[in-house]
N, C-alpha and C. Protein backbone atom coordinates (compact mmCIF):
# COMPACT_ATOMS: atom_id res chain seq x y z
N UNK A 1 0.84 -1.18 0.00
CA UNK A 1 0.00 0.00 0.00
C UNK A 1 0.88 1.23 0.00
N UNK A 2 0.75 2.16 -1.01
CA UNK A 2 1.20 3.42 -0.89
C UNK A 2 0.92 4.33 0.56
N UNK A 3 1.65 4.83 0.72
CA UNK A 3 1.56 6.27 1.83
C UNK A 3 2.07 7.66 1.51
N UNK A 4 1.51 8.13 1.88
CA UNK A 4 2.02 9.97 1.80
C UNK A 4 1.69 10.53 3.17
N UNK A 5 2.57 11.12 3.59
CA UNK A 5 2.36 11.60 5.06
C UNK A 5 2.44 12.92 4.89
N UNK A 6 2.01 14.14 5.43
CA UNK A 6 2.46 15.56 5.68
C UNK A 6 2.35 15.59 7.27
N UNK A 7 3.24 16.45 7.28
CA UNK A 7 3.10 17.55 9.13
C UNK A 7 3.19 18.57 8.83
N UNK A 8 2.42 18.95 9.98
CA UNK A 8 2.50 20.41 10.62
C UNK A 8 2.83 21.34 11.65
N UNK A 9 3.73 21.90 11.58
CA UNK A 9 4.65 21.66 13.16
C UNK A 9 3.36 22.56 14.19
N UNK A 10 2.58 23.48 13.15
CA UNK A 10 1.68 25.11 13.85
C UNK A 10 0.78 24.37 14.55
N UNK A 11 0.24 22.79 14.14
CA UNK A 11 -1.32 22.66 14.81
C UNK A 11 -0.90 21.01 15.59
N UNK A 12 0.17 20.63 15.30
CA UNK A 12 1.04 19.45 15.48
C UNK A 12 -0.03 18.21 15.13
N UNK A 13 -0.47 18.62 13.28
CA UNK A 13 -1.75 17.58 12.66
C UNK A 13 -0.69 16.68 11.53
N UNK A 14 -0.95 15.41 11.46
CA UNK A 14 -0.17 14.64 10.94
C UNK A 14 -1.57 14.10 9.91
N UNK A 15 -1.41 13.63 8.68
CA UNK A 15 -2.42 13.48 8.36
C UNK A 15 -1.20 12.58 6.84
N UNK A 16 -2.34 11.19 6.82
CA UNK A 16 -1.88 10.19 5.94
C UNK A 16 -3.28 9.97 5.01
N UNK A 17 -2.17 9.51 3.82
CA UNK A 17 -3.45 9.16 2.59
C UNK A 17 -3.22 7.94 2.53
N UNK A 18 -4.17 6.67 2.20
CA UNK A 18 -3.71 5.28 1.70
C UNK A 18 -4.50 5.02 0.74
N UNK A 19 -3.70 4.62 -0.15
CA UNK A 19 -4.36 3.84 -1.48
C UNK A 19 -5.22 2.38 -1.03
N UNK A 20 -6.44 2.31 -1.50
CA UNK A 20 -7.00 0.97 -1.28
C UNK A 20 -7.37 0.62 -2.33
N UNK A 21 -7.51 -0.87 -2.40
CA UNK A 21 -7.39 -2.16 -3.30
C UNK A 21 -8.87 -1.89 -4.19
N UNK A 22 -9.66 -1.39 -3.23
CA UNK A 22 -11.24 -1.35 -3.84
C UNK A 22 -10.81 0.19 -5.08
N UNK A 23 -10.17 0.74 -4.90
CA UNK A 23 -10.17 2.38 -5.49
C UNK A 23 -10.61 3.67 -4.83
N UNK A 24 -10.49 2.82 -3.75
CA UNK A 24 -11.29 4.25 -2.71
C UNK A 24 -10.02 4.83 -2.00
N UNK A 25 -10.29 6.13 -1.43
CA UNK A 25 -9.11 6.98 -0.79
C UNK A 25 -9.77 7.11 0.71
N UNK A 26 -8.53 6.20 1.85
CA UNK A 26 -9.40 7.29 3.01
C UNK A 26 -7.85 7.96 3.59
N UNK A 27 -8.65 9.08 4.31
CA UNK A 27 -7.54 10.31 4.75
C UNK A 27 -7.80 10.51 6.26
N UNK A 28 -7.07 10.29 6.76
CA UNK A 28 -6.93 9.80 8.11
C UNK A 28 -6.04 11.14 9.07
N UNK A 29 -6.34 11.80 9.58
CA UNK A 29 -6.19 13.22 10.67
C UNK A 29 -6.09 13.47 11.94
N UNK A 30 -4.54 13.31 12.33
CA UNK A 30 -4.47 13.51 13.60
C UNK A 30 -4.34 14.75 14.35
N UNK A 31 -4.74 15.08 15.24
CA UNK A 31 -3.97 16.28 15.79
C UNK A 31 -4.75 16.80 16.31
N UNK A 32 -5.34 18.51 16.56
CA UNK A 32 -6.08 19.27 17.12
C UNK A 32 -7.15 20.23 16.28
N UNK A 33 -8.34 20.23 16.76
CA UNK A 33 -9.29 20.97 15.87
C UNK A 33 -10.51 21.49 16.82
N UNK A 34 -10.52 22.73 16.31
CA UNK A 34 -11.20 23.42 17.38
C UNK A 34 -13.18 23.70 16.72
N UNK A 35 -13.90 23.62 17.12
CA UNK A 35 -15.41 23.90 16.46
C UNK A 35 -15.93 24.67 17.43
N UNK A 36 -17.29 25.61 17.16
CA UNK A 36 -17.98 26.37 17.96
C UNK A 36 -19.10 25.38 18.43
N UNK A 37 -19.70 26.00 19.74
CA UNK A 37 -21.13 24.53 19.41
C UNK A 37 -21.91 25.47 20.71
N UNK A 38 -23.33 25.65 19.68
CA UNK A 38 -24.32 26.61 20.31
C UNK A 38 -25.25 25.63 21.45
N UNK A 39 -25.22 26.25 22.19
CA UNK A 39 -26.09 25.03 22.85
C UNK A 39 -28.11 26.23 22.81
N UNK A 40 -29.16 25.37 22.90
CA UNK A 40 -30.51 25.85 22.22
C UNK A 40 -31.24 25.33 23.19
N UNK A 41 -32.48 25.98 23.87
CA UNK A 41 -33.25 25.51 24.79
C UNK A 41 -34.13 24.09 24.01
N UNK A 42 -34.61 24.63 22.41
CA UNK A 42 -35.36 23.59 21.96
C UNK A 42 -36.78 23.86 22.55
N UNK A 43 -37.63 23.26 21.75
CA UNK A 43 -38.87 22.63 22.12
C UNK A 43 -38.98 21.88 23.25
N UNK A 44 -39.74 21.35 24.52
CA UNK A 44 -39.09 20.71 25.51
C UNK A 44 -40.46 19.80 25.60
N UNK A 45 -41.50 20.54 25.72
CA UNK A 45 -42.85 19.35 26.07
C UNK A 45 -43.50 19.89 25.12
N UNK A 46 -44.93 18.85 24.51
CA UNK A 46 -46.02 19.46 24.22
C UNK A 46 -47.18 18.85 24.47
N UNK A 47 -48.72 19.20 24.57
CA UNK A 47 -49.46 18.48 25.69
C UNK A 47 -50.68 19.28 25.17
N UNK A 48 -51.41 18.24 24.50
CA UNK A 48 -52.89 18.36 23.95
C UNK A 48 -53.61 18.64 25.41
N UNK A 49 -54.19 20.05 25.76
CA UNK A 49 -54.94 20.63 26.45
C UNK A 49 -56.64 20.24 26.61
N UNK A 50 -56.67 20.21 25.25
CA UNK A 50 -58.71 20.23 24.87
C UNK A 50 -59.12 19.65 23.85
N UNK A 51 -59.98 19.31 23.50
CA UNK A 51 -60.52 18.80 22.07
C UNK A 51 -61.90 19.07 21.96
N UNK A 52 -61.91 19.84 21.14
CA UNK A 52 -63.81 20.45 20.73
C UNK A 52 -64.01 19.87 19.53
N UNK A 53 -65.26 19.36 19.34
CA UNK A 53 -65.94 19.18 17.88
C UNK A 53 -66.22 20.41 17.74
N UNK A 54 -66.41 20.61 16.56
CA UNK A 54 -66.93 21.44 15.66
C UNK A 54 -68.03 21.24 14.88
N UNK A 55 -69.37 22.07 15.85
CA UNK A 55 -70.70 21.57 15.08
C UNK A 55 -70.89 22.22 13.74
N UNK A 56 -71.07 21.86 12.87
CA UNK A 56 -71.61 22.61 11.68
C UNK A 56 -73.08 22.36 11.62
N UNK A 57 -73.56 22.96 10.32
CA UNK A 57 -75.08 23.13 10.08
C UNK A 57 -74.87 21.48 8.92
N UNK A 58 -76.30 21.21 8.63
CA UNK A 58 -76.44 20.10 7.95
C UNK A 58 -75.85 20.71 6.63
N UNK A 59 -76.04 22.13 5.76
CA UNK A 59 -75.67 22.17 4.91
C UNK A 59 -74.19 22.46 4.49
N UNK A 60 -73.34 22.60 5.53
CA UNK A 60 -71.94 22.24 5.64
C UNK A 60 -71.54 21.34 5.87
N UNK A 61 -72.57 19.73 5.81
CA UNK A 61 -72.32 18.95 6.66
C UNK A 61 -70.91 18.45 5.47
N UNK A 62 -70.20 17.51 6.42
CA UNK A 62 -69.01 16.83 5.78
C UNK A 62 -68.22 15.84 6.47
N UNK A 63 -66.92 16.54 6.48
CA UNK A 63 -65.80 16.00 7.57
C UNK A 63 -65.68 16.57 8.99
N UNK A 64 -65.89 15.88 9.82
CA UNK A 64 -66.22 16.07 11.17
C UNK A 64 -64.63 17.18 11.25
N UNK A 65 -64.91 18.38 12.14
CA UNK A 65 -63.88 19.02 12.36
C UNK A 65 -63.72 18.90 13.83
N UNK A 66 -62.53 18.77 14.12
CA UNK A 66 -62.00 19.04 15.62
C UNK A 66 -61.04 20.14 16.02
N UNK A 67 -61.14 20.86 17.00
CA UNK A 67 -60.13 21.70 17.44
C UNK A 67 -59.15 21.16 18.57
N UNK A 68 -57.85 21.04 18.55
CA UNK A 68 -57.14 20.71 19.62
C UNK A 68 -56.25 22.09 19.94
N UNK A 69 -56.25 22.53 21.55
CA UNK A 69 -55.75 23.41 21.62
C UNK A 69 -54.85 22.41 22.62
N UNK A 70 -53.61 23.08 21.85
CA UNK A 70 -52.59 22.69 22.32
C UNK A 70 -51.31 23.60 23.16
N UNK A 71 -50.76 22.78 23.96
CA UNK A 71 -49.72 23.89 25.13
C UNK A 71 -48.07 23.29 24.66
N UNK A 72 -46.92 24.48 24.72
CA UNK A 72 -45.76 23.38 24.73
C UNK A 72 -45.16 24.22 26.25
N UNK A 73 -43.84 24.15 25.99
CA UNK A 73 -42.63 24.01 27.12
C UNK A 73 -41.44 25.05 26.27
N UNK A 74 -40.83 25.80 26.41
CA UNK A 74 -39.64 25.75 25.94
C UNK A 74 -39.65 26.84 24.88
N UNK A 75 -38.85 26.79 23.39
CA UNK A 75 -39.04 27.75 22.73
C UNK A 75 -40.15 27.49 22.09
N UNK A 76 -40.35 28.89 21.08
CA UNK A 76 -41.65 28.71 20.23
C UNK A 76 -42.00 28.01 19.38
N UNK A 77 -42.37 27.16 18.57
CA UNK A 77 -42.36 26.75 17.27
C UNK A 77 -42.65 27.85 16.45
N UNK A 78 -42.61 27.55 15.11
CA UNK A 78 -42.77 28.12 14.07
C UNK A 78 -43.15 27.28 12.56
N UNK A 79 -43.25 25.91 13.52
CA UNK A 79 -44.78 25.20 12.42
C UNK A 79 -45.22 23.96 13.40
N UNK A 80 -46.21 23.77 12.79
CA UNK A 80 -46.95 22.26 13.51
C UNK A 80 -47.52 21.36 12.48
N UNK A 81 -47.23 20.28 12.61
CA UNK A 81 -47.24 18.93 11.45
C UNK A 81 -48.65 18.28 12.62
N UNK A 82 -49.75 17.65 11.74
CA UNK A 82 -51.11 16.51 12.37
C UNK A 82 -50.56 15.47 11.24
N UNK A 83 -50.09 14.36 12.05
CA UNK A 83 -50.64 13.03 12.00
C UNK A 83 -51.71 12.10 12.01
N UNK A 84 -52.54 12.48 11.20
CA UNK A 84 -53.89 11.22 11.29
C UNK A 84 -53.84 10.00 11.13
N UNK A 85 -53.80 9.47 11.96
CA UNK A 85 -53.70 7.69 11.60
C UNK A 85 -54.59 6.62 12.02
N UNK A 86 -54.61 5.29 11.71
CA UNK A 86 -55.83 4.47 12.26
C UNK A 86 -55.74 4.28 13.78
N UNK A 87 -56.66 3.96 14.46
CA UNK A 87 -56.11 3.79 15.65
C UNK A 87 -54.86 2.57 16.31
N UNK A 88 -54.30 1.67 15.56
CA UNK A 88 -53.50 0.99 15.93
C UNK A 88 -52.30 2.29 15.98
N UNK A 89 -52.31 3.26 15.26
CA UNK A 89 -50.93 4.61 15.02
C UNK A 89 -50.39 3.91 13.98
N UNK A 90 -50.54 2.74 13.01
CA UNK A 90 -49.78 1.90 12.17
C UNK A 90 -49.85 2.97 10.81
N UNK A 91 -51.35 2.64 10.04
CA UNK A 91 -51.70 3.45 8.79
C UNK A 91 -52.01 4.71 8.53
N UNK A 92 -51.16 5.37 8.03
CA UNK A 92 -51.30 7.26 8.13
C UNK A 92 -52.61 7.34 7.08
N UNK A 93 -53.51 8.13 7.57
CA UNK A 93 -54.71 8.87 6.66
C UNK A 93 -54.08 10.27 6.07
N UNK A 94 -53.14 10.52 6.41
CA UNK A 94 -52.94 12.36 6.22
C UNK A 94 -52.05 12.86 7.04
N UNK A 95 -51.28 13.60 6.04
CA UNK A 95 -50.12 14.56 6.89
C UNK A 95 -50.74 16.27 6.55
N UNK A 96 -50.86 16.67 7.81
CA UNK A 96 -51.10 17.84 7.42
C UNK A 96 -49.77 18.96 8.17
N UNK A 97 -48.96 20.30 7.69
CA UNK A 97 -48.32 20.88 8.29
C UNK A 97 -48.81 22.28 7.68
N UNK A 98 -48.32 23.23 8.89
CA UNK A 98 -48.83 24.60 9.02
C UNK A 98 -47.75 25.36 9.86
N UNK A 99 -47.47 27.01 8.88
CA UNK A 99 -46.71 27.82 9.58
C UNK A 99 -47.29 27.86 11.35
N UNK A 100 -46.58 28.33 12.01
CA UNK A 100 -47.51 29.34 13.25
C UNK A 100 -46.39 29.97 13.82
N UNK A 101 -47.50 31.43 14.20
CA UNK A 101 -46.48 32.42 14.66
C UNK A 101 -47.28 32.37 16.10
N UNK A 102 -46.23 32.69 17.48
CA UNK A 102 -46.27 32.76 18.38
C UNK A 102 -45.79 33.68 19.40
N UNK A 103 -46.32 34.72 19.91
CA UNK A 103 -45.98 35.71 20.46
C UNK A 103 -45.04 36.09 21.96
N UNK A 104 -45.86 35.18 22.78
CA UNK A 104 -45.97 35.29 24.19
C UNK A 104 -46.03 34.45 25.38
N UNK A 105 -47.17 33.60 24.43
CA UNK A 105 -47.55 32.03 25.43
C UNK A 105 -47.42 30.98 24.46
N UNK A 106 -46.94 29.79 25.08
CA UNK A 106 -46.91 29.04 23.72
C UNK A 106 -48.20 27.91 23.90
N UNK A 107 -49.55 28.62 23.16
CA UNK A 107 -50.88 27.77 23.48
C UNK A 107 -50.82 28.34 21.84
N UNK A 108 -51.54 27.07 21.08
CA UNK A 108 -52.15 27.58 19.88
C UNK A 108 -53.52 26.52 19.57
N UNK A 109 -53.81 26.75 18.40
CA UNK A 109 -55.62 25.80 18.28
C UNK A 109 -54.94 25.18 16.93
N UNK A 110 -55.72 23.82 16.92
CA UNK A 110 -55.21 23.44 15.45
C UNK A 110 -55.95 22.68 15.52
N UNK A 111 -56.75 23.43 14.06
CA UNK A 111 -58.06 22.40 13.55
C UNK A 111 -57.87 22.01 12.20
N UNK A 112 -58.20 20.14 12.77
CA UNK A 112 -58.02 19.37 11.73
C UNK A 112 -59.14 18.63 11.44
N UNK A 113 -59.66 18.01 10.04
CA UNK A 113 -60.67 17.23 9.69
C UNK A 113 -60.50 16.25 9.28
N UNK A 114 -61.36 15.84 9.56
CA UNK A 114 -61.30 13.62 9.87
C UNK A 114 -62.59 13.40 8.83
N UNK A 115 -62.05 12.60 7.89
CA UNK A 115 -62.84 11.86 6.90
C UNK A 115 -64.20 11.42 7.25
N UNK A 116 -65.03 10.75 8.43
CA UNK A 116 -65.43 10.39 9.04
C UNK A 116 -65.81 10.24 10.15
N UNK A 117 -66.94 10.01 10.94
CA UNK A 117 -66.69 10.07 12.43
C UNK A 117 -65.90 8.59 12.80
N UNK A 118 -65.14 8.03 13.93
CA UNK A 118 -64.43 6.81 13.95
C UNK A 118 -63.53 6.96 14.81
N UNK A 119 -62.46 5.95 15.05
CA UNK A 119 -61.60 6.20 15.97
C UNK A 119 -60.84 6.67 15.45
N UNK A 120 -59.33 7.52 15.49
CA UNK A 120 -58.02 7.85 15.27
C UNK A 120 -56.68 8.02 15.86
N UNK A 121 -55.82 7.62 15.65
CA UNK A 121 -54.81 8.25 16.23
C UNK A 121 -54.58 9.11 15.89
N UNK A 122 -53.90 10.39 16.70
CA UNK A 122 -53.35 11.66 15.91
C UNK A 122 -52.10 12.22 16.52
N UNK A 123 -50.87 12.15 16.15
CA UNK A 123 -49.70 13.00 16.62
C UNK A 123 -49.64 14.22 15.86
N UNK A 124 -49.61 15.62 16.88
CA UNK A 124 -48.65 16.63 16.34
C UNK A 124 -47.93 16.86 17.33
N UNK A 125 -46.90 17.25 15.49
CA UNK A 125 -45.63 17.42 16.44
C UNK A 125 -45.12 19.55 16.02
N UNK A 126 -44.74 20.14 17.34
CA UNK A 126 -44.44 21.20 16.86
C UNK A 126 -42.83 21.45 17.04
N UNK A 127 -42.08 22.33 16.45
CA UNK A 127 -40.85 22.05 15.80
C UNK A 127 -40.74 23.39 15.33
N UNK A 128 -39.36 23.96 15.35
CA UNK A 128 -38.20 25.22 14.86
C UNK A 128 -37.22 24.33 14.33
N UNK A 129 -36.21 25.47 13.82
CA UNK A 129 -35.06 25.22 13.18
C UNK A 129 -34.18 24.53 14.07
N UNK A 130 -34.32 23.82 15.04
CA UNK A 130 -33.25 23.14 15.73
C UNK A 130 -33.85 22.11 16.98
N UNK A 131 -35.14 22.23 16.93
CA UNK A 131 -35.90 20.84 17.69
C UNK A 131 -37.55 20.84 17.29
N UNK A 132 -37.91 19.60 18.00
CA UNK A 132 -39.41 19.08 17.15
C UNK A 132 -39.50 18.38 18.79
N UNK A 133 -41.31 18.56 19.07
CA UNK A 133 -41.51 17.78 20.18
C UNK A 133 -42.81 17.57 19.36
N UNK A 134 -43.46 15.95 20.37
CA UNK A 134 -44.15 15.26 19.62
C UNK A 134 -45.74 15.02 21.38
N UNK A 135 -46.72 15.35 20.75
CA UNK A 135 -47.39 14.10 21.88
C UNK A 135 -48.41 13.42 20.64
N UNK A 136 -49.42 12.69 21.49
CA UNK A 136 -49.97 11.94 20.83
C UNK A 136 -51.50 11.33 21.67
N UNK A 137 -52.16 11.30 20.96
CA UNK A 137 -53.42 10.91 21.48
C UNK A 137 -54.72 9.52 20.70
N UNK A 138 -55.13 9.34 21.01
CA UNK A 138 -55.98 8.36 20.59
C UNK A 138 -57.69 9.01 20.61
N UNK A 139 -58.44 9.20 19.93
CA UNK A 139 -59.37 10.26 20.05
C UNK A 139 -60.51 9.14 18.73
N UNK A 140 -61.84 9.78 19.38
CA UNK A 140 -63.23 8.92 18.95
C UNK A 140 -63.37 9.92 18.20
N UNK A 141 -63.86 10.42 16.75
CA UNK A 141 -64.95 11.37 16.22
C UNK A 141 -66.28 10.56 16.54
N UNK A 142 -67.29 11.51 16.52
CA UNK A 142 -68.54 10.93 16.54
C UNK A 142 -69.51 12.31 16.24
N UNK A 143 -69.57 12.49 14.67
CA UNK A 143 -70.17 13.70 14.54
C UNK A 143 -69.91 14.72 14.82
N UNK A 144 -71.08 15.01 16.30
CA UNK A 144 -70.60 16.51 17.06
C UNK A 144 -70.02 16.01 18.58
N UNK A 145 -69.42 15.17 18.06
CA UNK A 145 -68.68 15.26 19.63
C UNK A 145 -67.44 14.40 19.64
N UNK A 146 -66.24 14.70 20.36
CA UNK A 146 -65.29 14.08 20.27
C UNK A 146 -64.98 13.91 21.75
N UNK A 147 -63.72 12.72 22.22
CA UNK A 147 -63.31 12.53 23.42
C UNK A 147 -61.97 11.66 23.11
């Protein structure tokens, strides 16, 4: 096997190349290396508060709507993803995601519609540029009423 070695006396980094049999190059780096590293509160909890049906009139009738007002922990988000799934949580019905802006408290409402009245699973998860928190619930439609 070939070698090529360099040094460096400034950072005392020794660093070798080797030829391999397959045609691949690996480059191998010893020595000292310095990185920045931000540390971020993140998203920390989040925690389905409520769940309202949403009555409509017969001539809106449709997809049962629900409101979940939801609470987190930590920093703000600045979107929220619904998971609809069967109730085992196995088969996804629908991904739904949405900006949200958040001021002050971190409570927001997020209304989603369900094909049907029936059972579901549903995770949202809310999430920024550097964390995502998740809860999850198991929830009945039944028309005008949910639990």
């Amino acid at each position: 096997t070939d070698r090529a070695y360099s040094y460096s006396d400034s950072s005392a980094t020794v660093e070798s190349v080797e030829d391999n049999p397959d045609g691949g190059c690996h480059i191998y780096r010893n020595g000292y290396y310095r990185s920045d590293i931000s540390v971020v509160e993140g998203i920390l909890k989040v925690n389905i508060i409520q769940m309202t049906s949403i009555r409509v009139t017969e001539s809106q009738a449709g997809n049962p709507l629900v409101d979940f007002v939801v609470s987190c922990q930590g920093s703000f988000p600045t979107d929220v993803c619904t998971v609809v799934s069967d109730p085992t949580c196995q088969m996804s019905k629908g991904v739904v995601c949405d900006p949200v802006v958040i001021s002050n408290e971190c409570l927001l409402t997020v209304r989603r519609a369900f094909e049907a009245p029936g059972t579901y699973c549903i995770n949202i998860t809310l999430g920024d540029d550097t964390s995502q928190a998740l809860t999850s619930a198991l929830i009945s439609v039944n028309g005008g009423e949910s639990t």
